[in-house]
N, C-alpha and C. Protein backbone atom coordinates (compact mmCIF):
# COMPACT_ATOMS: atom_id res chain seq x y z
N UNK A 1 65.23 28.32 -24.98
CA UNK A 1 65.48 29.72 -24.97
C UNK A 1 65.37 30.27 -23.55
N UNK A 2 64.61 29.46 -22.95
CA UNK A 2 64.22 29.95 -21.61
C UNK A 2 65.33 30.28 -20.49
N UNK A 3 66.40 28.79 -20.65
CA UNK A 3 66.95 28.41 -20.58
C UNK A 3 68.55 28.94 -20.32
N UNK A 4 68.58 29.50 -21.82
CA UNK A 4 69.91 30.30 -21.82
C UNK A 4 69.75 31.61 -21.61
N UNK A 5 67.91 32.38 -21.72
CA UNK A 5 68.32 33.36 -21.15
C UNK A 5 68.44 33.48 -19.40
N UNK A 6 68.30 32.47 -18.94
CA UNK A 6 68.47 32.16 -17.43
C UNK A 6 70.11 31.99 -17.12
N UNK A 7 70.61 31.12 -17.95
CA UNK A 7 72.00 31.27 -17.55
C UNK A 7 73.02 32.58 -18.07
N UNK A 8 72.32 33.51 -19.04
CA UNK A 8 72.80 35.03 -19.44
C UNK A 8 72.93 35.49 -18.13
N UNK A 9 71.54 35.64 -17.36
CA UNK A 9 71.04 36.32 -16.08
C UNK A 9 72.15 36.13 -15.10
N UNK A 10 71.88 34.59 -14.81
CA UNK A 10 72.86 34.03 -13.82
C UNK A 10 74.70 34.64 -13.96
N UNK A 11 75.03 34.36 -14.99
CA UNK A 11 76.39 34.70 -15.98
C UNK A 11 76.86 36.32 -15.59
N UNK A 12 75.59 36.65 -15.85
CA UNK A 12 75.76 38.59 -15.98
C UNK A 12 75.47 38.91 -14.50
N UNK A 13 74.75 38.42 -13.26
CA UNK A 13 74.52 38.24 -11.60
C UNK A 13 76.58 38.14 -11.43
N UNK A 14 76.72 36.79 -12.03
CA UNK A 14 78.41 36.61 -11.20
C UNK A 14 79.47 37.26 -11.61
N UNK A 15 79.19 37.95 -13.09
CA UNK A 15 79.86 39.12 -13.64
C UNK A 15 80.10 40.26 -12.75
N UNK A 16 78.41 40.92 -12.30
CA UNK A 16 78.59 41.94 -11.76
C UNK A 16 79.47 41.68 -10.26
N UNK A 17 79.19 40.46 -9.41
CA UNK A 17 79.79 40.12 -8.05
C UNK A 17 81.28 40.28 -8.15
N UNK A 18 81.91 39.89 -8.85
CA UNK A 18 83.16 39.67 -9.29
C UNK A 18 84.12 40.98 -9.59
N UNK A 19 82.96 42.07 -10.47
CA UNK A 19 83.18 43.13 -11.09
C UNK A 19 83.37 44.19 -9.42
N UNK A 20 82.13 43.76 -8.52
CA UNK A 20 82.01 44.59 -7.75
C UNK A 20 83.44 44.44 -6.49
N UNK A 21 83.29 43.13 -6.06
CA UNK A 21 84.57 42.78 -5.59
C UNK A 21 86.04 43.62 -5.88
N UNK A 22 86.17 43.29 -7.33
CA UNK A 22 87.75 44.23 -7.92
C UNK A 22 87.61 45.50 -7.36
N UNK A 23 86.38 46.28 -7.69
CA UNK A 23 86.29 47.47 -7.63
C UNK A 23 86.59 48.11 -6.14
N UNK A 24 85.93 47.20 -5.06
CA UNK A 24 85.76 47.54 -3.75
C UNK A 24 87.39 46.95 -3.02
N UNK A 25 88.23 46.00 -4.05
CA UNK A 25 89.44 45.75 -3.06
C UNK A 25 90.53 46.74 -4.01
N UNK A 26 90.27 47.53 -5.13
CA UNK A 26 90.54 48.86 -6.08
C UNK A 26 90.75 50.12 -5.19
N UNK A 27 89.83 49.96 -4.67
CA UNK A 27 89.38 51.44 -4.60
C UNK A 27 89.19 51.55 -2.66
N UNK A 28 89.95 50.22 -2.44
CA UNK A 28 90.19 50.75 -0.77
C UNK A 28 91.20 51.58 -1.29
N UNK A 29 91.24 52.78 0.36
CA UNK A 29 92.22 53.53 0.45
C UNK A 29 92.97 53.47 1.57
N UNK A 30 94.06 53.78 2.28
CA UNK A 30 94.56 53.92 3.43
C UNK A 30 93.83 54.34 4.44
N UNK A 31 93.51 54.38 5.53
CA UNK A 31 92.75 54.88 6.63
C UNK A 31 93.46 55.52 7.62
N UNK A 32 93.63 56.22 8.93
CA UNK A 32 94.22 56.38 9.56
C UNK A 32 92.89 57.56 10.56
N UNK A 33 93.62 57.65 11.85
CA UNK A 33 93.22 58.42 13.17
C UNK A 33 94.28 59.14 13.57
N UNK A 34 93.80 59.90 14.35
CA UNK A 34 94.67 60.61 15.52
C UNK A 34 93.58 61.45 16.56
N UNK A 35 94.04 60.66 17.29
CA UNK A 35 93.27 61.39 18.87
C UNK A 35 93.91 62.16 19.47
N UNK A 36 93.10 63.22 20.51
CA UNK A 36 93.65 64.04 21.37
C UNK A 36 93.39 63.63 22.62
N UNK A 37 94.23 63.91 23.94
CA UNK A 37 93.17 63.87 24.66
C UNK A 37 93.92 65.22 25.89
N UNK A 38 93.39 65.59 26.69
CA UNK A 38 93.63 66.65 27.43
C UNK A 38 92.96 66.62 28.95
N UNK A 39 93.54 67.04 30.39
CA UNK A 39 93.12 67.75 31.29
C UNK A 39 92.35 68.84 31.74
N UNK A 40 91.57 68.34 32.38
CA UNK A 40 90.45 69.60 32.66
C UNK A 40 90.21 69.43 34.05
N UNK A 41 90.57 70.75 34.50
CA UNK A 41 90.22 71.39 36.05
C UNK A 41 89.00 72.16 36.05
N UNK A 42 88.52 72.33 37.58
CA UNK A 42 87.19 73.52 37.30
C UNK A 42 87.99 74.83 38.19
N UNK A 43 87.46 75.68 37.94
CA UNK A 43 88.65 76.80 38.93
C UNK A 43 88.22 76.35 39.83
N UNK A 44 88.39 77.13 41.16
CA UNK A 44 87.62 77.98 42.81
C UNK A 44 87.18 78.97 42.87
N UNK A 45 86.84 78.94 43.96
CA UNK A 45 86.02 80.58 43.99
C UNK A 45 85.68 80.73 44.90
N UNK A 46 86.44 82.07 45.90
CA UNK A 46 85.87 82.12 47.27
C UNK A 46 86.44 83.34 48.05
N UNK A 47 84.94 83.46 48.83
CA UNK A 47 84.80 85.00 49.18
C UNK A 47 84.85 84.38 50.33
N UNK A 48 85.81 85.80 51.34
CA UNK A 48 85.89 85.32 52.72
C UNK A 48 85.54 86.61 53.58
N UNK A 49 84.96 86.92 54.70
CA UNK A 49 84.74 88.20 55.53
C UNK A 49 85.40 87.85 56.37
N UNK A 50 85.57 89.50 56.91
CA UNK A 50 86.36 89.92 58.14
C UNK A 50 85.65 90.62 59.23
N UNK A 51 85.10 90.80 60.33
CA UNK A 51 84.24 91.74 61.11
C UNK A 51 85.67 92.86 62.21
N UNK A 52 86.73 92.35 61.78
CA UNK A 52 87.44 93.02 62.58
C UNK A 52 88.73 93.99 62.03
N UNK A 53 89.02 93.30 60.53
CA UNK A 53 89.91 94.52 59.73
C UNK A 53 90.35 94.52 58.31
N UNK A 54 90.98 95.27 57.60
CA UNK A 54 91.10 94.39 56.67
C UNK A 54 92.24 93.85 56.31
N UNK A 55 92.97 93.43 56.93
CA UNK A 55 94.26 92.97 56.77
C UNK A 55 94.04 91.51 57.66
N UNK A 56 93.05 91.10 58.40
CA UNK A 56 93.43 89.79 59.15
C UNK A 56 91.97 89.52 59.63
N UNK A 57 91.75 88.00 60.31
CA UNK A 57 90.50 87.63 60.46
C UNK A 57 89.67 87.46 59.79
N UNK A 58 90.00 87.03 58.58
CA UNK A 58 89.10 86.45 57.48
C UNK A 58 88.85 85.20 57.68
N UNK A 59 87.33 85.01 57.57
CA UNK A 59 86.64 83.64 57.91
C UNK A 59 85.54 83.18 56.38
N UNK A 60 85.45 82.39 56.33
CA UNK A 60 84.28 81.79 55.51
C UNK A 60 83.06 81.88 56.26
N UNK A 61 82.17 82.44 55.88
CA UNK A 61 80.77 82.60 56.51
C UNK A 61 79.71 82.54 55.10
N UNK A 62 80.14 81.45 54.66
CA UNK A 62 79.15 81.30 53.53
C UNK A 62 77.37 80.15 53.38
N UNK A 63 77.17 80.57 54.72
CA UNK A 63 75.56 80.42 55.07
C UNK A 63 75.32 81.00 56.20
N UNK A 64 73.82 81.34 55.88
CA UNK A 64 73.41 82.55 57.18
C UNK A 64 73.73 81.71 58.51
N UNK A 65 73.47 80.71 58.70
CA UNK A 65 74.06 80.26 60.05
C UNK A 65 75.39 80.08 60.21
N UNK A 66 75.90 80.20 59.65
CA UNK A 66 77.21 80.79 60.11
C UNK A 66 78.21 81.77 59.96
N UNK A 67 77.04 82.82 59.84
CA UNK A 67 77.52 84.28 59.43
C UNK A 67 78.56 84.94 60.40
N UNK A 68 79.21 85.40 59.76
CA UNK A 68 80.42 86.23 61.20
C UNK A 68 79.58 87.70 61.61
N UNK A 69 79.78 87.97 62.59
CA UNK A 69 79.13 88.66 63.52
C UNK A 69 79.38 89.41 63.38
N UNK A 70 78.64 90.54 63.22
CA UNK A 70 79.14 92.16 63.31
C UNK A 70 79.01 92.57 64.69
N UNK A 71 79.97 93.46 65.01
CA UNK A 71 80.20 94.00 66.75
C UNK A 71 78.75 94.47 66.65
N UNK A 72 78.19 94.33 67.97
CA UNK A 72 76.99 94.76 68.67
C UNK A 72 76.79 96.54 68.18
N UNK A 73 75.75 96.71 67.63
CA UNK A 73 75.24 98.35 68.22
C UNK A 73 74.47 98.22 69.51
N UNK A 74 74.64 98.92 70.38
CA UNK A 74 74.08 99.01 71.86
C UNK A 74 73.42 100.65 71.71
N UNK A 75 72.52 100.28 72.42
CA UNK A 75 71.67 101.78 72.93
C UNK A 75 71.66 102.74 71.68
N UNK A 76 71.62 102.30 70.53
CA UNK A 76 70.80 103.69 69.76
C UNK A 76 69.49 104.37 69.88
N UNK A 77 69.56 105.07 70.11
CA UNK A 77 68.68 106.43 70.77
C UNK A 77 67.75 106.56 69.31
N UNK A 78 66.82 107.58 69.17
CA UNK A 78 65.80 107.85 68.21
C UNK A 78 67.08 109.43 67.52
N UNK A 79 66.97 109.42 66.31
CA UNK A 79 68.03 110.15 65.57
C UNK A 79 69.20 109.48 65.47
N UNK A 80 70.06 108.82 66.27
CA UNK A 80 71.17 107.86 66.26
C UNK A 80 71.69 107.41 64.82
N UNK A 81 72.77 107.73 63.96
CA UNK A 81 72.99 107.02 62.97
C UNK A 81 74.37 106.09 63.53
N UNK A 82 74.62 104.76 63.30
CA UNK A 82 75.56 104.00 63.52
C UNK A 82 76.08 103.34 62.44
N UNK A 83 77.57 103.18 62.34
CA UNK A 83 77.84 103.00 61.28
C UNK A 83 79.43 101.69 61.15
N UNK A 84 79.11 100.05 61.02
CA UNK A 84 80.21 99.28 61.17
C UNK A 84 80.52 99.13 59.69
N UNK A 85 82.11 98.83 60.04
CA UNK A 85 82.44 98.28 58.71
C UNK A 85 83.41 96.83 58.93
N UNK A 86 82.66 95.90 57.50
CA UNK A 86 83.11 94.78 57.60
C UNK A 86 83.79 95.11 56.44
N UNK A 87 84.53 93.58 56.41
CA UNK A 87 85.66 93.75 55.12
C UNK A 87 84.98 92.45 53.92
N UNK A 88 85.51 92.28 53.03
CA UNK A 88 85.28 91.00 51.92
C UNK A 88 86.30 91.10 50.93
N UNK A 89 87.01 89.70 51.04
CA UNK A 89 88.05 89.72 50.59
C UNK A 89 88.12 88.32 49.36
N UNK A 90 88.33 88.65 48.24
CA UNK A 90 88.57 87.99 47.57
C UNK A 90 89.81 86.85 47.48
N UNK A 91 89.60 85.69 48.04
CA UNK A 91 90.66 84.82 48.50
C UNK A 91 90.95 83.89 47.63
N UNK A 92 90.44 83.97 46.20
CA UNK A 92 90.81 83.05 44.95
C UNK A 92 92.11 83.41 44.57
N UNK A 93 92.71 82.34 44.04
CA UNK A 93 94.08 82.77 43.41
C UNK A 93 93.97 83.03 42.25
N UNK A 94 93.13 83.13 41.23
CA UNK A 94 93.13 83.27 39.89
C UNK A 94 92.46 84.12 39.28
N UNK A 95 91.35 84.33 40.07
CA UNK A 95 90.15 84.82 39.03
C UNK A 95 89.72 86.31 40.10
N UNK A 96 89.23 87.19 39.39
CA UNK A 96 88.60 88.40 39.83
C UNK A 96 87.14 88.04 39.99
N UNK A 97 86.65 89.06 40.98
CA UNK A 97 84.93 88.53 41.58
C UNK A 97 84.57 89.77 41.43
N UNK A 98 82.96 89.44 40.37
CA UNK A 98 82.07 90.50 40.56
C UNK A 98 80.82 90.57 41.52
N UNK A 99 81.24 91.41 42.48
CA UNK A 99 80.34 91.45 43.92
C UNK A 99 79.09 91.99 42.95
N UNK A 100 77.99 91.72 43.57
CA UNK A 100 76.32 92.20 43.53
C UNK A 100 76.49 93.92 43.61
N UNK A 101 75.99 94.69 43.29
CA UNK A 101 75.97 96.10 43.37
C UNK A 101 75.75 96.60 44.69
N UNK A 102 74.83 96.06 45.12
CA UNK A 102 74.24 96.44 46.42
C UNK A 102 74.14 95.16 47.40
N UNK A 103 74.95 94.83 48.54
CA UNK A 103 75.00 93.97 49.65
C UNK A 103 73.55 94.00 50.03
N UNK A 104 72.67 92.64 50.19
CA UNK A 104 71.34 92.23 50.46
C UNK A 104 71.46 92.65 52.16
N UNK A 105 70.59 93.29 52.06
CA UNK A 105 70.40 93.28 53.80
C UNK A 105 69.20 93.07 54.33
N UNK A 106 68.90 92.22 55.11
CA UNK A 106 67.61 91.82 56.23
C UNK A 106 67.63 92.40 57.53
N UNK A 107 66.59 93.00 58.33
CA UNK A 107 66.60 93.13 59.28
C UNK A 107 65.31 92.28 60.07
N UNK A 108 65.36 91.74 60.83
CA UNK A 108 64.44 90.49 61.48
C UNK A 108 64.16 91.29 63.09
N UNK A 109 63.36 90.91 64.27
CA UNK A 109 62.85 91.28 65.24
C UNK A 109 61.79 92.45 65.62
N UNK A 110 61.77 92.40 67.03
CA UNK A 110 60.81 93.43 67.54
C UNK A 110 60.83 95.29 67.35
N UNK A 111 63.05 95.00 66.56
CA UNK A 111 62.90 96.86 66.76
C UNK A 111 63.18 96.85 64.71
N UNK A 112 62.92 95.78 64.23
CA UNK A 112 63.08 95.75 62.72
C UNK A 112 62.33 97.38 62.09
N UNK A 113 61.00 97.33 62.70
CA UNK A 113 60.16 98.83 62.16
C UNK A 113 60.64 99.84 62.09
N UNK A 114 61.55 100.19 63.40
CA UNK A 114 62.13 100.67 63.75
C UNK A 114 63.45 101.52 63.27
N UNK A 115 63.76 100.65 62.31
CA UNK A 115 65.42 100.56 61.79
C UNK A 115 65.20 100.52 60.36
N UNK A 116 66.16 101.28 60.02
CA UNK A 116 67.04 101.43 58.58
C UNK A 116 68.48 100.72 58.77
N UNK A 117 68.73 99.89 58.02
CA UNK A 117 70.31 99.21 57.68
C UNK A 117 70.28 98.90 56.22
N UNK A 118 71.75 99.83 56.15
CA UNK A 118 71.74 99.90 54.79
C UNK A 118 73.50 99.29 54.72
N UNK A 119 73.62 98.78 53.51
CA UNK A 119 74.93 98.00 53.15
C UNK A 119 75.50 98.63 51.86
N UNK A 120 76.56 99.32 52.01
CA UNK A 120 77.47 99.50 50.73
C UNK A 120 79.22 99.74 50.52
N UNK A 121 79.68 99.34 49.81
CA UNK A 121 81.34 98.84 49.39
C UNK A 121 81.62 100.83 49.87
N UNK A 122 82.53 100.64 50.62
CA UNK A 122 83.49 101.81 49.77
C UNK A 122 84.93 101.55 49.01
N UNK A 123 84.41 102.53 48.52
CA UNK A 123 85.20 102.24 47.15
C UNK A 123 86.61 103.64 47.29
N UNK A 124 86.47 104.28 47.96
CA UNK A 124 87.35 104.79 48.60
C UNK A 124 89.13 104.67 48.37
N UNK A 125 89.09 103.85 48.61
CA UNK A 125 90.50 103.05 48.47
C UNK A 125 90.93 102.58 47.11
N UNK A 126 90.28 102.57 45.93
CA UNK A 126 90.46 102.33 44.68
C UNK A 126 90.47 100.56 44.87
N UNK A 127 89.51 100.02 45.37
CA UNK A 127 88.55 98.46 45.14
C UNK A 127 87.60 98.76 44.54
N UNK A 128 87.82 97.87 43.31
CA UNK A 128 86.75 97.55 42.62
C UNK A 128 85.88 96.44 42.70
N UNK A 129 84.54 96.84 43.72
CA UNK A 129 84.11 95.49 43.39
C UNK A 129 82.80 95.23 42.68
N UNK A 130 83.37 95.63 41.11
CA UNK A 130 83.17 95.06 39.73
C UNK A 130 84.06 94.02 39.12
N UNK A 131 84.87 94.16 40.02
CA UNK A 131 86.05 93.08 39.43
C UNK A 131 87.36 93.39 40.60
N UNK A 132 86.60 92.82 41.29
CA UNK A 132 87.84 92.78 42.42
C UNK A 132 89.01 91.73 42.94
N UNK A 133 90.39 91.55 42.73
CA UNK A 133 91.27 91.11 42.03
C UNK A 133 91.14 90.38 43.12
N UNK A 134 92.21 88.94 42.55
CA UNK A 134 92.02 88.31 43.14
C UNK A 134 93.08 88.47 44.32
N UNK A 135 93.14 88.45 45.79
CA UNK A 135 93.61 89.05 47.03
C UNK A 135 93.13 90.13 47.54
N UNK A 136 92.38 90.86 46.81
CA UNK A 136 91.92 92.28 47.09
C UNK A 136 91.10 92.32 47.98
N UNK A 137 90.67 93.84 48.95
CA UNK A 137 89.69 93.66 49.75
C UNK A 137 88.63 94.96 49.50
N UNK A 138 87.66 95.09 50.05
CA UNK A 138 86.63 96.25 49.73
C UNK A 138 86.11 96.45 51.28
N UNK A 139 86.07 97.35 52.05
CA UNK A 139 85.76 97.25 52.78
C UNK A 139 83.74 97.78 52.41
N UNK A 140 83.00 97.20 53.46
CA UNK A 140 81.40 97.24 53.20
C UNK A 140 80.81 97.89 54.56
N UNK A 141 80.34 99.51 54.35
CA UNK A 141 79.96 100.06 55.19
C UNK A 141 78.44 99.62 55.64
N UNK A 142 78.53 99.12 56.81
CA UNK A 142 76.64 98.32 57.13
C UNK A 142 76.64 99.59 58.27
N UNK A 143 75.31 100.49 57.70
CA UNK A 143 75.14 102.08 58.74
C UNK A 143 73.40 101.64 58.98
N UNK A 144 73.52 101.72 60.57
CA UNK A 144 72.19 101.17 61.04
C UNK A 144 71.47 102.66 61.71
N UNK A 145 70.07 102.96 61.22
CA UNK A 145 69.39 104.63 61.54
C UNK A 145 68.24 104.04 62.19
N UNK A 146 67.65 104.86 63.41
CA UNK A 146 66.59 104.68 64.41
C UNK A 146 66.17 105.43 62.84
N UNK A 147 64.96 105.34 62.11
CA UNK A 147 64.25 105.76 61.47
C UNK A 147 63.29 107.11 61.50
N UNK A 148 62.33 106.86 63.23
CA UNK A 148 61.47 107.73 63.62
C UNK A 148 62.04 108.43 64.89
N UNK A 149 62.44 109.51 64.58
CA UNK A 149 62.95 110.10 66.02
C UNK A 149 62.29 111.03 66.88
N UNK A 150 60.77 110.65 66.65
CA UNK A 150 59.93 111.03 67.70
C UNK A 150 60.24 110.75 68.71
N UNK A 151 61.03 111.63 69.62
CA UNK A 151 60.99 111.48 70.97
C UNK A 151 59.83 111.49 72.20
N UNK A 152 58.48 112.06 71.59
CA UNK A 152 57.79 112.76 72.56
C UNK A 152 57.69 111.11 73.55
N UNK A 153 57.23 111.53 74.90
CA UNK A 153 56.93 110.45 75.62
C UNK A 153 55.86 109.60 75.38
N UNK A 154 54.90 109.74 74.42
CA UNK A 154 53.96 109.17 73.68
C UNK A 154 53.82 108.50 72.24
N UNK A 155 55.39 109.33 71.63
CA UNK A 155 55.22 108.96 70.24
C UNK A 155 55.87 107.85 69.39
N UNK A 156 56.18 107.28 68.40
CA UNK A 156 56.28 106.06 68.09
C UNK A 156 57.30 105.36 68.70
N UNK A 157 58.46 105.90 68.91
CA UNK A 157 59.24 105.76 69.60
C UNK A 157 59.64 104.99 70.98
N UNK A 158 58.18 105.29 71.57
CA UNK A 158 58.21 104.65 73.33
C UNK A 158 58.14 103.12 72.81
N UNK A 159 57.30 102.85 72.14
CA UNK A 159 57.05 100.95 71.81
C UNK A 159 58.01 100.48 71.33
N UNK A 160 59.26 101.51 70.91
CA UNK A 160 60.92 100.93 70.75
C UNK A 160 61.50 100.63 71.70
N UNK A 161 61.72 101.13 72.96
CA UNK A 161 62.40 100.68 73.67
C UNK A 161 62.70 99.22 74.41
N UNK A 162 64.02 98.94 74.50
CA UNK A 162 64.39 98.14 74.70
C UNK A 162 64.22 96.78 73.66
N UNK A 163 63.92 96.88 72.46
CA UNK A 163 63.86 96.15 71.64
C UNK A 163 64.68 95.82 70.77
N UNK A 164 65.21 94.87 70.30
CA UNK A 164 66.26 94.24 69.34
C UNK A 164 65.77 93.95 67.71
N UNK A 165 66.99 93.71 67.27
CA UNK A 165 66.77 93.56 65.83
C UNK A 165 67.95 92.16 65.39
N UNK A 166 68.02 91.35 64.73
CA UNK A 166 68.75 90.82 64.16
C UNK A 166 69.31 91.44 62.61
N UNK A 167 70.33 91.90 62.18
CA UNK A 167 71.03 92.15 61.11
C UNK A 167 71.52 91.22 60.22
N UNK A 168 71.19 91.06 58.95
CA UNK A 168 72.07 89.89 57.98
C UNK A 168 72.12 90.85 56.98
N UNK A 169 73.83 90.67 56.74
CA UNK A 169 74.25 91.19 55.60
C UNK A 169 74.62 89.97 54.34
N UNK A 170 74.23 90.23 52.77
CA UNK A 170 74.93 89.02 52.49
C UNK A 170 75.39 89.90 51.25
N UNK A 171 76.98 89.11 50.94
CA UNK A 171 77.50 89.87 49.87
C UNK A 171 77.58 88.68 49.10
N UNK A 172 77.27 88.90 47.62
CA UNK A 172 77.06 87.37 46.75
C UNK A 172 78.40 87.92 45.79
N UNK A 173 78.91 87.22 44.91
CA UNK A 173 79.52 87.41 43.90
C UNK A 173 80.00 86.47 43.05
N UNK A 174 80.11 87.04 41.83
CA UNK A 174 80.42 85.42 40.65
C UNK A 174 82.09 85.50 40.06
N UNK A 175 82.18 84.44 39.60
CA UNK A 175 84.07 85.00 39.24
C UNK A 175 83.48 85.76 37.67
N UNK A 176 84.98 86.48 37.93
CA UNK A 176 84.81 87.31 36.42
C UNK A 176 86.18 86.01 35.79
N UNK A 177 85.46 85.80 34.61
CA UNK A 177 86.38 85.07 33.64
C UNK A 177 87.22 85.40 32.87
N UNK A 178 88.36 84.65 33.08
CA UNK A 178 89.52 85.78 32.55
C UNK A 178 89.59 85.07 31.15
């Protein structure tokens, strides 16, 4: 008895193998793919200044050491407001740039205490630089003020003279995504 129920077992084991087999070469189905595949660029992006207009002399000055130069202020006096304008020109072909709100300005040296320099777009001309197209320019008024215009021959003023300042303007901006 032992016997045959061992070869039932065995019998009903090669049943199911057999059974499972049909089923699995049954019940394939067709298979199939389709791939894509595609090109990918990254844009550009690039801001260029001018210290001399806005139509020409655009340079890349994109690290402080090699910032383009703003013309000299010479001899400002105590009251003195001075006032240059650089240009920034959006030189991407594709994409619009959103300039920083306010141009970062540093003033460094012995007459730094001394001085107010302040940096801002005019907008004057209908440039937007919230989204300033791509070729477009904004011109950026940098207006430098003796601060204390104590003149007296004693007053804060005298420890100004003849003293310098270094100026850095920096205008940052990100592309606007079209």
């Amino acid at each position: 008895m032992h016997e045959t129920r061992s070869r039932k077992i065995k019998a009903g084991l090669a049943g199911l193998v057999v059974l499972g087999v049909g089923v699995a070469a049954t019940s394939a189905l067709w298979s199939d793919n389709v791939w894509f595949a595609g090109d990918v660029s990254t844009s550009s992006f690039n801001l260029q200044g001018s210290v001399t207009s806005a139509s020409e002399g655009f340079e890349e000055g994109n690290e402080q050491g090699v910032a383009l130069t703003i013309p000299v202020v010479e001899d400002l006096a105590p009251g003195d407001t001075v006032t240059r304008t650089v240009w920034v020109k959006n030189a991407d072909s594709t994409h619009a740039a959103d300039l920083v709100d306010t141009p970062d300005v540093q003033v460094t040296g012995d007459a730094a205490a001394f001085l107010t320099v302040t940096a801002a777009y005019d907008t004057s001309g209908g440039k937007n630089p919230d989204e300033l197209a791509s070729g477009d320019v904004v011109p950026v008024d940098v207006t430098y003020s003796f601060t204390d215009p104590d003149t007296s021959a004693t007053g804060a003023n005298a420890a100004a003279q003849g003293k310098s300042a270094k100026i850095t303007v920096q205008v940052t901006g990100t592309e606007v995504a079209s």
